[in-house]
C-alpha atoms as a PDB file:
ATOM      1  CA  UNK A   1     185.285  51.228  40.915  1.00  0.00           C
ATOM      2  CA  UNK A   2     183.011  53.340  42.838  1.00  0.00           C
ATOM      3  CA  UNK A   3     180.589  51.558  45.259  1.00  0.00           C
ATOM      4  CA  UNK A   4     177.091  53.747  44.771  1.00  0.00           C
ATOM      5  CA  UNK A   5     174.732  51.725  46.618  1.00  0.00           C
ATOM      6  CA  UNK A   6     176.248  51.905  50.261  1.00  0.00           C
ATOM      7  CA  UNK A   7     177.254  48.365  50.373  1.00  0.00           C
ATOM      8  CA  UNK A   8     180.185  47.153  52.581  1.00  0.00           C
ATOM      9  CA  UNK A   9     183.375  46.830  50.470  1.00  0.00           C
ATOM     10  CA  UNK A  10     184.649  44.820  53.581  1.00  0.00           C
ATOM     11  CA  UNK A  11     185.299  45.393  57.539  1.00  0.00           C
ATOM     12  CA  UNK A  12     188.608  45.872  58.879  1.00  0.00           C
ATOM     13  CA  UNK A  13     189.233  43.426  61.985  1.00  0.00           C
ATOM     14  CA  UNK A  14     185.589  42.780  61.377  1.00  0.00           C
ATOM     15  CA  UNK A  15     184.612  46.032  63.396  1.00  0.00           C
ATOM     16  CA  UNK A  16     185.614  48.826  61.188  1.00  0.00           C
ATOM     17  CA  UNK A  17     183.330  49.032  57.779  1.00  0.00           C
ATOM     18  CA  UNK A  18     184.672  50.256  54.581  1.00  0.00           C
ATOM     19  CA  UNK A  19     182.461  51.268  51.616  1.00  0.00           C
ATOM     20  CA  UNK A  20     185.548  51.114  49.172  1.00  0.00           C
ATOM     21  CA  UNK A  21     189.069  51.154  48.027  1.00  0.00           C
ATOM     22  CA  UNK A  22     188.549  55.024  47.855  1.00  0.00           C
ATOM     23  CA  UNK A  23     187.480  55.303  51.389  1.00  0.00           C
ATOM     24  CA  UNK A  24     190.168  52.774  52.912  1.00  0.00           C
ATOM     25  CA  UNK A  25     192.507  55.504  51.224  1.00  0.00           C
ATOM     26  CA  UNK A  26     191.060  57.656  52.616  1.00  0.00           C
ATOM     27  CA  UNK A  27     191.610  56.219  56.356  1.00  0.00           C
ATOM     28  CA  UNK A  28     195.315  55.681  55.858  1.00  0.00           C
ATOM     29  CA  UNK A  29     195.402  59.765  54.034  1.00  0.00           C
ATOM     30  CA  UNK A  30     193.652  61.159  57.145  1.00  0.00           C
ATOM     31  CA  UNK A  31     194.112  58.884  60.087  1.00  0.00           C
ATOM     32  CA  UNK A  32     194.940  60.982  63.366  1.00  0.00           C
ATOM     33  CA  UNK A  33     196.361  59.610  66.821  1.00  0.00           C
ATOM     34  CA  UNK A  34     193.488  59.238  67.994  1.00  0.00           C
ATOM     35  CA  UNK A  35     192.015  56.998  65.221  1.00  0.00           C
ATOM     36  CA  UNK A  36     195.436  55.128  64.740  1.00  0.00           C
ATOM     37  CA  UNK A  37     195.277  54.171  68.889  1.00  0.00           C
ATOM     38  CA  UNK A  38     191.289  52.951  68.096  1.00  0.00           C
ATOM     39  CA  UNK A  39     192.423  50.569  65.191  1.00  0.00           C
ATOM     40  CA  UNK A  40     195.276  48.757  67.100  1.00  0.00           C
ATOM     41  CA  UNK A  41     192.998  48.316  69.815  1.00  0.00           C
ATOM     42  CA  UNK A  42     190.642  46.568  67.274  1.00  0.00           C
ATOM     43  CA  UNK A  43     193.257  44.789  65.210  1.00  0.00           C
ATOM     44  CA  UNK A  44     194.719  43.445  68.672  1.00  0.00           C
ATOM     45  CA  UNK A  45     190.978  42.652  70.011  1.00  0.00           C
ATOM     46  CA  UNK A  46     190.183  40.718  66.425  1.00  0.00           C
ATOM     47  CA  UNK A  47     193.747  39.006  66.952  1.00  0.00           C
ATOM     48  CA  UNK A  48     192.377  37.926  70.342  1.00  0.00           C
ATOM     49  CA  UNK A  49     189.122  36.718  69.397  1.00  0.00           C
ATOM     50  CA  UNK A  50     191.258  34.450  66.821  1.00  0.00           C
ATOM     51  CA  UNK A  51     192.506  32.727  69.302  1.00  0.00           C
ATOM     52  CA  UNK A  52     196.378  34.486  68.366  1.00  0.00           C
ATOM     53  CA  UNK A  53     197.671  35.006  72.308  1.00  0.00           C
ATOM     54  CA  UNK A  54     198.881  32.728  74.959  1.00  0.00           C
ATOM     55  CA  UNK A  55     196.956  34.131  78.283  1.00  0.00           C
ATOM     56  CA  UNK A  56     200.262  35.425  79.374  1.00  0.00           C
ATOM     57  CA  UNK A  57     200.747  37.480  76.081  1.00  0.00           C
ATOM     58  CA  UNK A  58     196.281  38.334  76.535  1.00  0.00           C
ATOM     59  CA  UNK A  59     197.224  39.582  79.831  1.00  0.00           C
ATOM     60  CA  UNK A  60     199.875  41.968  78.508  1.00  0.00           C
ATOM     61  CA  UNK A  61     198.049  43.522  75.855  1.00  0.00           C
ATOM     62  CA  UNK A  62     195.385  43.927  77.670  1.00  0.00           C
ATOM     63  CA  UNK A  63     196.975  45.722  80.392  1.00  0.00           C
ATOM     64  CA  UNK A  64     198.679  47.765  77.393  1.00  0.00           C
ATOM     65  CA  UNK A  65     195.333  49.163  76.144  1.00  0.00           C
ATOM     66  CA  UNK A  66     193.999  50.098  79.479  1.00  0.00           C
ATOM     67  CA  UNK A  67     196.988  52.244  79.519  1.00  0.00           C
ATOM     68  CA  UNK A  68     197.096  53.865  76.448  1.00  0.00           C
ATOM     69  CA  UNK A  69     193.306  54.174  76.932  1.00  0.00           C
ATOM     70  CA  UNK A  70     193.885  56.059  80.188  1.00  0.00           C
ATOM     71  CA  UNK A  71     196.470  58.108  78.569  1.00  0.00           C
ATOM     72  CA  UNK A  72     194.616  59.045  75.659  1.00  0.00           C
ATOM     73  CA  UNK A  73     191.623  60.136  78.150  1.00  0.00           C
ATOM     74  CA  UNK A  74     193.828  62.477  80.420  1.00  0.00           C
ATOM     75  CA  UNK A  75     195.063  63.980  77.369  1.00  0.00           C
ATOM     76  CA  UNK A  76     191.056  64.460  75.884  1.00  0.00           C
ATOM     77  CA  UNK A  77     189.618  65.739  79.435  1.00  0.00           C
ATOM     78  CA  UNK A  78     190.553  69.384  80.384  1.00  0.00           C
ATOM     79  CA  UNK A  79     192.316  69.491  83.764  1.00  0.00           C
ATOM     80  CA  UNK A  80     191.444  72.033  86.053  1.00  0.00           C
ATOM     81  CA  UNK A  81     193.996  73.748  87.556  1.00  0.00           C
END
């Protein structure tokens, strides 16, 4: 069932709108490295704000995305040699 009036079918970890079965399909048919790094970092930021973690375990993953955030920057910005 198509959505034709540009209503939210739902959000994804409440940060990531989708318009539609079609267009979730869509995500999971096309989704690069780039957008699959961006989605954990929202599913595990949603998991947080449920209250999911132990501080110990926060304090890991958080850590973990600063990481792969760093790494995913060096690989986007152009070193000069």
């Amino acid at each position: 069932m198509e959505n034709t009036d540009n209503k939210e079918f739902g959000r994804l970890f409440n940060t990531i709108p989708i318009i539609s079965e079609e267009h979730l399909d869509i995500i999971l048919q096309t989704m690069s490295p780039k957008d699959s790094i961006y989605i954990l970092v929202q599913a595990v930021k949603h998991a947080y704000n449920n209250n999911v973690y132990s501080i110990g375990e926060s304090e890991v993953i958080s850590k973990s995305i600063r990481v792969i955030s760093k790494i995913n920057l060096d690989t986007e910005t152009p070193k000069e040699s």
